[in-house]
Protein backbone atom coordinates (compact mmCIF):
# COMPACT_ATOMS: atom_id res chain seq x y z
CA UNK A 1 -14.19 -9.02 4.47
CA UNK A 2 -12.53 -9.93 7.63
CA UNK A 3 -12.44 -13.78 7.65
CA UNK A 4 -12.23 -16.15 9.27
CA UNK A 5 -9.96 -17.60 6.46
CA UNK A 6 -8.41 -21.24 6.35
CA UNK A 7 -4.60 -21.54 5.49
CA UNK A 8 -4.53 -23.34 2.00
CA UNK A 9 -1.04 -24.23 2.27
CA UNK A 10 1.82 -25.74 5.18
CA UNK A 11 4.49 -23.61 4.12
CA UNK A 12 5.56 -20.48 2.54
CA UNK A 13 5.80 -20.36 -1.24
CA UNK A 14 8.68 -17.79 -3.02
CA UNK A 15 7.75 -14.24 -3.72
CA UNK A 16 7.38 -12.37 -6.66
CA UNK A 17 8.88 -9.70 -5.01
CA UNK A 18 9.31 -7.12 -2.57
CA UNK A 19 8.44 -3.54 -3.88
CA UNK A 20 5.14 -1.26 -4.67
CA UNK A 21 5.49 -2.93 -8.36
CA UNK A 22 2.39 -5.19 -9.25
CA UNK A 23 3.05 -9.46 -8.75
CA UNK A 24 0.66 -11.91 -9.81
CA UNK A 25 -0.11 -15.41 -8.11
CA UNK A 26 -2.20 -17.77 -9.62
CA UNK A 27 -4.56 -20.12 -7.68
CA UNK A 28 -6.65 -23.06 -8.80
CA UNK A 29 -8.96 -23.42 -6.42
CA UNK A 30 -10.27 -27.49 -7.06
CA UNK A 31 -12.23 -27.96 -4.40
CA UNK A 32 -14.71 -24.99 -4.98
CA UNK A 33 -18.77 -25.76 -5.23
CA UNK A 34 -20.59 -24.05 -8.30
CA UNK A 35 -22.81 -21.31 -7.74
CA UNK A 36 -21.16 -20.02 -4.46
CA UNK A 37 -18.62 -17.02 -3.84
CA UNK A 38 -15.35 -17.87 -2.47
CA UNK A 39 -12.62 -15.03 -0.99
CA UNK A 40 -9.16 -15.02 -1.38
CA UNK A 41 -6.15 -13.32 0.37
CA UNK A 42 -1.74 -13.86 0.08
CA UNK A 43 -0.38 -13.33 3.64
CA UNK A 44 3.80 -12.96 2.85
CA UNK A 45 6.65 -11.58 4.55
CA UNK A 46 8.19 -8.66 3.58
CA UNK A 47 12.31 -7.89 3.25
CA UNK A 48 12.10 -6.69 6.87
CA UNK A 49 10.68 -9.70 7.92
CA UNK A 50 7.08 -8.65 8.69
CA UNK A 51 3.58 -10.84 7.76
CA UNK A 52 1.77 -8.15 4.96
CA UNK A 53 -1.70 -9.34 3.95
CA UNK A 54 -3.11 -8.35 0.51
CA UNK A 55 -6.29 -6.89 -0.49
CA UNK A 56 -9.36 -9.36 -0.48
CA UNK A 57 -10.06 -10.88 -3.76
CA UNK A 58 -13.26 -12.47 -4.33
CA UNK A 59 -14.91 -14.93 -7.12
CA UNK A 60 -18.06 -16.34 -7.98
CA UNK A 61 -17.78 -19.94 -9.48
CA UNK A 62 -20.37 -20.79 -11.82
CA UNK A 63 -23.98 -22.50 -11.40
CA UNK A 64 -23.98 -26.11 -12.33
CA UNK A 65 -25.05 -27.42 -15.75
């Protein structure tokens, strides 16, 4: 998955860190519809000041009751 993706937030938020070590983010995604699949990414900056992109994450949000 490619995009197009929409920027969720104005500015940049801290990182975890900056090192082949596994970080965790947590998102709460509140305007999501039920039954539809929604894909994620976290564009940062690493310590030599470069834009790294993660691996897509996708999720499925439930049908509607």
């Amino acid at each position: 998955m490619s995009g197009p993706f929409i920027r969720l937030n104005g500015v940049a938020l801290p990182a975890y860190g900056d090192s082949d070590s596994d970080t965790g983010y947590l998102y709460v995604d509140d305007k999501a519809r039920p039954n539809r699949r929604y894909y994620y990414l976290v564009e940062g900056i690493n310590s030599l000041g470069l834009f790294e992109r993660s691996h897509v994450a996708s999720a499925r949000t439930l049908p509607e009751r």
